[in-house]
PDB file of N, CA and C in Angstrom:
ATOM      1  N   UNK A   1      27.621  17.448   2.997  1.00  0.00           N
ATOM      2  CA  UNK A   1      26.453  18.252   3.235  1.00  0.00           C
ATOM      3  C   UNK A   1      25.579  17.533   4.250  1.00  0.00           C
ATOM      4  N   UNK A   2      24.749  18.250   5.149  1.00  0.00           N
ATOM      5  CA  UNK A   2      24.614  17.144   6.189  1.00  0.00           C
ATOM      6  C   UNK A   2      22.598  17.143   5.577  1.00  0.00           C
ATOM      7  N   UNK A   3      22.272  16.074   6.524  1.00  0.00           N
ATOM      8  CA  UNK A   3      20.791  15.952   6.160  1.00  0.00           C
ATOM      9  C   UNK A   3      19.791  17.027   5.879  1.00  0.00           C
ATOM     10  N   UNK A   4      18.937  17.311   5.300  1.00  0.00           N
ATOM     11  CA  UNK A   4      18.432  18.006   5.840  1.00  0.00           C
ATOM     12  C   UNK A   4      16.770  17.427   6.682  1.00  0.00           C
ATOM     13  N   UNK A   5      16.608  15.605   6.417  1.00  0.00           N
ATOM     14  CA  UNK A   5      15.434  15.525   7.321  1.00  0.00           C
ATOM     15  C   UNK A   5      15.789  13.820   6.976  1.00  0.00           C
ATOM     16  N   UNK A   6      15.371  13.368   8.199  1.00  0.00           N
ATOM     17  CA  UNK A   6      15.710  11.846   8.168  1.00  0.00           C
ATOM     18  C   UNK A   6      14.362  11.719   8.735  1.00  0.00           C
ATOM     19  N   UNK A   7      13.633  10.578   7.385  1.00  0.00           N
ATOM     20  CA  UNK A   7      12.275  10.354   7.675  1.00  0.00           C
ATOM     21  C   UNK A   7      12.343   8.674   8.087  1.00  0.00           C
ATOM     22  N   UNK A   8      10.956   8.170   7.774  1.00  0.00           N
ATOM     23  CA  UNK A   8      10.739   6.581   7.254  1.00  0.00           C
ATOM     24  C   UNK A   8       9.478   6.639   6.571  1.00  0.00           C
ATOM     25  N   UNK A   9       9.570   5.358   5.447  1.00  0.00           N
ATOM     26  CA  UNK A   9       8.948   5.442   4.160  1.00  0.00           C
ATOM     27  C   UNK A   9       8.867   3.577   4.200  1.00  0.00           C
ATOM     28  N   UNK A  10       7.466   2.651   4.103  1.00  0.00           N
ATOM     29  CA  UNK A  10       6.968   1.866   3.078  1.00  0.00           C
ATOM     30  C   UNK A  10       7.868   1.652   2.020  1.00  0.00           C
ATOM     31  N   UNK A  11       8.741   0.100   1.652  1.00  0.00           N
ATOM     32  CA  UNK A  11       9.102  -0.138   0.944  1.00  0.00           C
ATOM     33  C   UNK A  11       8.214  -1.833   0.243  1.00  0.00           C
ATOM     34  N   UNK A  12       7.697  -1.556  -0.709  1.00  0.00           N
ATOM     35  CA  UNK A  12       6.484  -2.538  -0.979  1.00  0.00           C
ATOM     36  C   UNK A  12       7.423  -3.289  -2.597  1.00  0.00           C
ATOM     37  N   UNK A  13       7.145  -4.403  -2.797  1.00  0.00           N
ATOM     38  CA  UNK A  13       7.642  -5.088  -4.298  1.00  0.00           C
ATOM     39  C   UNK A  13       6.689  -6.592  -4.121  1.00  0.00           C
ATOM     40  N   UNK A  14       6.354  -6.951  -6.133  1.00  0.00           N
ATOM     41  CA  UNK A  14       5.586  -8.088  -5.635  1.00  0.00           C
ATOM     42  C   UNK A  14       6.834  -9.396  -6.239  1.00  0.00           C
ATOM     43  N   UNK A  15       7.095 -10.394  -6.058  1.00  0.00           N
ATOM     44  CA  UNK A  15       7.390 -11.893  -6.971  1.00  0.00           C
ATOM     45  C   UNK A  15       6.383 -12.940  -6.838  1.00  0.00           C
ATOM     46  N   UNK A  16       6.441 -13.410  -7.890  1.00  0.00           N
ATOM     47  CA  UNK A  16       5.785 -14.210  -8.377  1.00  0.00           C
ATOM     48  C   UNK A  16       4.266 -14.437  -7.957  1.00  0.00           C
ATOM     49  N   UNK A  17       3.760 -13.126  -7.556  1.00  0.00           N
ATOM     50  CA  UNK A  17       2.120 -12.628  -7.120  1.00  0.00           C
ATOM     51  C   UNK A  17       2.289 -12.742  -6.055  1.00  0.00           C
ATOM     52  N   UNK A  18       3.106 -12.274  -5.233  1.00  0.00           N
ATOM     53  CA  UNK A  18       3.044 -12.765  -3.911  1.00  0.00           C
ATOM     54  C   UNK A  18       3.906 -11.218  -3.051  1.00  0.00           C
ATOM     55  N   UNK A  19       2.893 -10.407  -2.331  1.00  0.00           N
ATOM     56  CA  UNK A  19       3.181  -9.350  -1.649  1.00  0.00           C
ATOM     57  C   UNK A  19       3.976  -9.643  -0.600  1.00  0.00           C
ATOM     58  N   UNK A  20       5.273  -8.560  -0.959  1.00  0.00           N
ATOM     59  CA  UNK A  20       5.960  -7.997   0.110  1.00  0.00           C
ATOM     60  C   UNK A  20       5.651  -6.665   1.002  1.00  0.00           C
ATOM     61  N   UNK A  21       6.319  -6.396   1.813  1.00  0.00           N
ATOM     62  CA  UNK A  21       6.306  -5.059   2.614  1.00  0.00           C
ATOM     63  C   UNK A  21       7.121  -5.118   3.774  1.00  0.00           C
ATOM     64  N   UNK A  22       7.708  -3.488   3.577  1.00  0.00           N
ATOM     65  CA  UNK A  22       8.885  -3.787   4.889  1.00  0.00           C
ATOM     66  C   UNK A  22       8.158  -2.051   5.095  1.00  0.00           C
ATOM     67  N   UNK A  23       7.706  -1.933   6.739  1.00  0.00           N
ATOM     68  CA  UNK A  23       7.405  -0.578   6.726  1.00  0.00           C
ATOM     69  C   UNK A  23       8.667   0.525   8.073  1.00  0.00           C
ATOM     70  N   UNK A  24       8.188   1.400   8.080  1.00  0.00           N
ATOM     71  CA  UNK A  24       8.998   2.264   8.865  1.00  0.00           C
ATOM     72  C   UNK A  24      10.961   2.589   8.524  1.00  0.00           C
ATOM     73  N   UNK A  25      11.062   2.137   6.924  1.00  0.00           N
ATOM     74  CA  UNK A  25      12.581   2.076   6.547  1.00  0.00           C
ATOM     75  C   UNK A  25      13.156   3.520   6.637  1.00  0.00           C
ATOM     76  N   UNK A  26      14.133   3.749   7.657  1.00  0.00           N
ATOM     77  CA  UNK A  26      14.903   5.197   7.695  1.00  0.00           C
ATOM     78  C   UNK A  26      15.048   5.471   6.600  1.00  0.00           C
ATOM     79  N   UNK A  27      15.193   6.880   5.888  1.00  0.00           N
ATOM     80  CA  UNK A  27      16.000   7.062   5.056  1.00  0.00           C
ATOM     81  C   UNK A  27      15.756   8.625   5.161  1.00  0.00           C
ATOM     82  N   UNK A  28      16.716   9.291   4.001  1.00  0.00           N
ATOM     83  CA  UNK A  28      17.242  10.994   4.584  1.00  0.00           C
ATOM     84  C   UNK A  28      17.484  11.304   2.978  1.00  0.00           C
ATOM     85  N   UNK A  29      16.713  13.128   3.406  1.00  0.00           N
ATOM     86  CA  UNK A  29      16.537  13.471   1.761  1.00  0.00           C
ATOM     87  C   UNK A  29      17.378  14.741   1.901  1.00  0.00           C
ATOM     88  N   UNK A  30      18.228  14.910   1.395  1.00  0.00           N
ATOM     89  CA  UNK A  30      19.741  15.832   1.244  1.00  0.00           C
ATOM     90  C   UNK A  30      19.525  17.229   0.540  1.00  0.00           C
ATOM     91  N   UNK A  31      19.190  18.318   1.658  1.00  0.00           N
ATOM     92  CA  UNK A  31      18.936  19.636   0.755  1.00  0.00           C
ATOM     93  C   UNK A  31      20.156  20.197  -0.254  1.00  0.00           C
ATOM     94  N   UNK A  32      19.163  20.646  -1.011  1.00  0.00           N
ATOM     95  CA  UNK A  32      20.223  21.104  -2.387  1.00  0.00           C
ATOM     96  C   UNK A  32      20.516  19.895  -3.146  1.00  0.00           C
ATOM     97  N   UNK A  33      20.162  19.036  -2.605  1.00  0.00           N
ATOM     98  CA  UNK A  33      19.874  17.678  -3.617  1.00  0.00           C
ATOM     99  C   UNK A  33      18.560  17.774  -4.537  1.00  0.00           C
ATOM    100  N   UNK A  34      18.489  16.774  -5.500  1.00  0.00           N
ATOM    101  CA  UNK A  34      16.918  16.158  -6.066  1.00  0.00           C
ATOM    102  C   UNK A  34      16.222  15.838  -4.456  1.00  0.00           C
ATOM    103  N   UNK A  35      14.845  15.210  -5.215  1.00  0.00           N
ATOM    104  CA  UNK A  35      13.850  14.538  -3.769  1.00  0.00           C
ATOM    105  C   UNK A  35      14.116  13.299  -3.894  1.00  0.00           C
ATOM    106  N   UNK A  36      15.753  12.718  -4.286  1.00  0.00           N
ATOM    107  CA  UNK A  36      15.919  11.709  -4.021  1.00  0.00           C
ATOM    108  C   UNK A  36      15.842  10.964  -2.607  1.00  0.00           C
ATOM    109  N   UNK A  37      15.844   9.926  -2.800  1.00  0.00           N
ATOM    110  CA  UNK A  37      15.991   9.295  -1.335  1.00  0.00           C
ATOM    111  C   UNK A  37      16.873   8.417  -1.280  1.00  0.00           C
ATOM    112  N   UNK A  38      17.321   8.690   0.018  1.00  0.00           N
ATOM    113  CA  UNK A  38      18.892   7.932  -0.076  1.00  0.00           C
ATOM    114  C   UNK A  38      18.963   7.126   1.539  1.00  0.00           C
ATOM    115  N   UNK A  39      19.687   5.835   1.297  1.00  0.00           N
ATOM    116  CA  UNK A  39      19.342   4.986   2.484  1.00  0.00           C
ATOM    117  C   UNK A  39      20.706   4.598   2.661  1.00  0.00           C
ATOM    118  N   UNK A  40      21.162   4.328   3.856  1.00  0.00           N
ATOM    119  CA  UNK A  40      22.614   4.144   4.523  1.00  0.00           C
ATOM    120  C   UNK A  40      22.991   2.660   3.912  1.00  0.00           C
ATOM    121  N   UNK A  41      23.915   2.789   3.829  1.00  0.00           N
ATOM    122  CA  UNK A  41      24.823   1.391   3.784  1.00  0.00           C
ATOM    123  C   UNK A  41      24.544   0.429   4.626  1.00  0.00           C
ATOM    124  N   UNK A  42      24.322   0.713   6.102  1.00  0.00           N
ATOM    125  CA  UNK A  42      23.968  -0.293   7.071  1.00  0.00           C
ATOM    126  C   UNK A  42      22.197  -0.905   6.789  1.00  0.00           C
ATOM    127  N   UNK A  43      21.318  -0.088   6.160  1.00  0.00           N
ATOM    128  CA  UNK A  43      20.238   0.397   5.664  1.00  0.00           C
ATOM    129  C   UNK A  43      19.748  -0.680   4.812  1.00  0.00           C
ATOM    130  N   UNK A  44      21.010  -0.398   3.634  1.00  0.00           N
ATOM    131  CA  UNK A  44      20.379  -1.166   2.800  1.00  0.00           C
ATOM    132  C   UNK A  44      20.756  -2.578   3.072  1.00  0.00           C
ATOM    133  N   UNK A  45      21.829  -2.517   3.644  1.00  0.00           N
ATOM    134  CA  UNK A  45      22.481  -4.182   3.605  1.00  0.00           C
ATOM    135  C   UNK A  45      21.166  -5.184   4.660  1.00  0.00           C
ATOM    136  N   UNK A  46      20.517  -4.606   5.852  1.00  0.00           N
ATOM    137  CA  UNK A  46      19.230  -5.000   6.075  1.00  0.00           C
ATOM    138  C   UNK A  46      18.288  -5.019   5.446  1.00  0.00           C
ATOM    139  N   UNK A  47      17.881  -3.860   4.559  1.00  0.00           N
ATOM    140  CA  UNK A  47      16.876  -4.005   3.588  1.00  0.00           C
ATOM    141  C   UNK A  47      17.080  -5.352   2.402  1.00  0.00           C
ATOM    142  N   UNK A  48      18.300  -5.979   2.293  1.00  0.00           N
ATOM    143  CA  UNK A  48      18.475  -7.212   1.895  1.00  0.00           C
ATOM    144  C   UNK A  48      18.434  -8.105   2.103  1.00  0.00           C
ATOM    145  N   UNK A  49      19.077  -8.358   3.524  1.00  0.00           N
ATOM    146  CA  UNK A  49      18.710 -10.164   4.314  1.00  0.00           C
ATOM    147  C   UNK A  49      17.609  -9.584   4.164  1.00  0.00           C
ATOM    148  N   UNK A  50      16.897  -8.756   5.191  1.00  0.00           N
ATOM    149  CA  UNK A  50      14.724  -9.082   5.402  1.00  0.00           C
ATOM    150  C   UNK A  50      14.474  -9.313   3.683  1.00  0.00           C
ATOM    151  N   UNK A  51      14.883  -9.237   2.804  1.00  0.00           N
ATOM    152  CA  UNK A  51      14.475  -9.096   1.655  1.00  0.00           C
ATOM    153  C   UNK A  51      14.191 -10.733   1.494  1.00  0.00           C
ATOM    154  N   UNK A  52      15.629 -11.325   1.386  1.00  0.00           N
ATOM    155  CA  UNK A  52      15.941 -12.382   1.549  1.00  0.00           C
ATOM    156  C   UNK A  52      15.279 -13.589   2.159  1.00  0.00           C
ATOM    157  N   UNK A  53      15.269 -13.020   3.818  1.00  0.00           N
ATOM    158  CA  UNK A  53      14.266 -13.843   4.629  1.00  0.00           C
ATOM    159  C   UNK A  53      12.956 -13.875   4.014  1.00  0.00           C
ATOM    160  N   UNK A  54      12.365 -12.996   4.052  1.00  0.00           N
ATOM    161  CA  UNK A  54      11.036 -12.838   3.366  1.00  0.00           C
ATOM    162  C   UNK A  54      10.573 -13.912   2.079  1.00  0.00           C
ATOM    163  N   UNK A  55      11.138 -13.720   0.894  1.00  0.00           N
ATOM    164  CA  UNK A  55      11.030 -14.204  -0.167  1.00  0.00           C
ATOM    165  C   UNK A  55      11.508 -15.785  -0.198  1.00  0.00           C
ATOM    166  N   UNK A  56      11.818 -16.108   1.334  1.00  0.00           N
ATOM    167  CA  UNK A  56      12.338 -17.555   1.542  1.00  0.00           C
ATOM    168  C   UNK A  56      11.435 -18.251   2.251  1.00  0.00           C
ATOM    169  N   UNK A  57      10.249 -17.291   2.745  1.00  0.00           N
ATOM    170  CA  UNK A  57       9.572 -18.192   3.979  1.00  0.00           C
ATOM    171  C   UNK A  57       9.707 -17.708   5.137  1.00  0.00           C
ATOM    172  N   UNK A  58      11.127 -17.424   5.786  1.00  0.00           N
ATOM    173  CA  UNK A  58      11.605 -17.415   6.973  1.00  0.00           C
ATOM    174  C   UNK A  58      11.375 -16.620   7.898  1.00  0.00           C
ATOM    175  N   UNK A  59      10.509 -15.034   7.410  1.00  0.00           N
ATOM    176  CA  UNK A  59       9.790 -13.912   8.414  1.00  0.00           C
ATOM    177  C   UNK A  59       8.610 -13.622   7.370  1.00  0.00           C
ATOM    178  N   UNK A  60       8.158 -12.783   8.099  1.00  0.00           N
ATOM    179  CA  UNK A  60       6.527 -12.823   7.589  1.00  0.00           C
ATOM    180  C   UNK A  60       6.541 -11.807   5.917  1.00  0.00           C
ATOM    181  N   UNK A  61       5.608 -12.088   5.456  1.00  0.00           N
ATOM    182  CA  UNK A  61       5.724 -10.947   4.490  1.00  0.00           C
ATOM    183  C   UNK A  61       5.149  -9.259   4.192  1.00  0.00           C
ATOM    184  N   UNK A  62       5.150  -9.410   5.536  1.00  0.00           N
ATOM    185  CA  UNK A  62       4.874  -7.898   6.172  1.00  0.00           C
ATOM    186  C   UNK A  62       5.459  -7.247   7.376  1.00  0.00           C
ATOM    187  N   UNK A  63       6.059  -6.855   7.711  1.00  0.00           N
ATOM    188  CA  UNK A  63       7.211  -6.299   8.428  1.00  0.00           C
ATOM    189  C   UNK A  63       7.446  -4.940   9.146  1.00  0.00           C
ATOM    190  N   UNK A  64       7.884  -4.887  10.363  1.00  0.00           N
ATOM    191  CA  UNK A  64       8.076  -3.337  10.363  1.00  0.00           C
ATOM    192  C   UNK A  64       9.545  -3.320  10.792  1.00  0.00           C
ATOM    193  N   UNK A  65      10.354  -2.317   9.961  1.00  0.00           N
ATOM    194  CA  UNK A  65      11.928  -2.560   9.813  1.00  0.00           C
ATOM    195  C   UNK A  65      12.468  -2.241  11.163  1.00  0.00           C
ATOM    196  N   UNK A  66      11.768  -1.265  12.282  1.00  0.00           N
ATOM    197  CA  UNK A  66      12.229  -0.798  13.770  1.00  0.00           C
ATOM    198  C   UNK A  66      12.196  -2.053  14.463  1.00  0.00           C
ATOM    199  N   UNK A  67      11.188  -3.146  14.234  1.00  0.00           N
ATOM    200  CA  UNK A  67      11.253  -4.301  15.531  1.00  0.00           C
ATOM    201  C   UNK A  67      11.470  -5.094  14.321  1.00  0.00           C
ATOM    202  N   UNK A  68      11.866  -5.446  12.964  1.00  0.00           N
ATOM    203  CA  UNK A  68      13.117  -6.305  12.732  1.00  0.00           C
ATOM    204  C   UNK A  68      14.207  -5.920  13.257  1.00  0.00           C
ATOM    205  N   UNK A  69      14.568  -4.881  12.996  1.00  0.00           N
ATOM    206  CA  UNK A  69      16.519  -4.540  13.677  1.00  0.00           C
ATOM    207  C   UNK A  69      16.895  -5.062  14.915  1.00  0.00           C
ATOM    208  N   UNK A  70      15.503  -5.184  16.460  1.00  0.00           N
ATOM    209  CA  UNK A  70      16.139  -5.195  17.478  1.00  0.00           C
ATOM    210  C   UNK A  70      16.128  -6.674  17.432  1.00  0.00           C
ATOM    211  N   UNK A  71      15.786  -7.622  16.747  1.00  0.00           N
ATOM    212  CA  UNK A  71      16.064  -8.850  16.661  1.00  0.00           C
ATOM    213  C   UNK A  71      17.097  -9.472  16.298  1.00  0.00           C
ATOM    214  N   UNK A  72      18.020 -10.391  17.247  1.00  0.00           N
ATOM    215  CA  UNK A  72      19.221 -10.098  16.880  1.00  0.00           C
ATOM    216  C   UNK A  72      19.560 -11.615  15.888  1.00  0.00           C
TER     217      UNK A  72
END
């Protein structure tokens, strides 16, 4: 079934009192579906290293996911 709208959406979580945020994350909501939201494989596997980096120190803890990607 193909998309019916590929947006971007604020993905926010806290550890150990300490704010994250990754903003502008693609993701696509599937008519005749729920208002689930559903994020690509390539998607999420970035939404994990930045996760990663983040919670390590290594990028900031505020983010925008379009000018993380072009960083290679």
């Amino acid at each position: 079934m193909a998309p019916e709208a590929k947006l971007v959406k604020d993905i926010s979580w806290e550890t150990d009192q300490k704010h994250y945020v990754i903003r502008n994350v693609p993701f696509k909501v599937y008519k005749g579906y729920s208002a689930d939201v559903v994020y690509s494989s390539d998607i999420t596997l970035k939404l994990l290293t930045l996760k990663d980096l983040m919670e390590s120190g290594e990028i900031p803890s505020d983010i925008d996911f379009r000018k993380a990607m072009k960083i290679q």
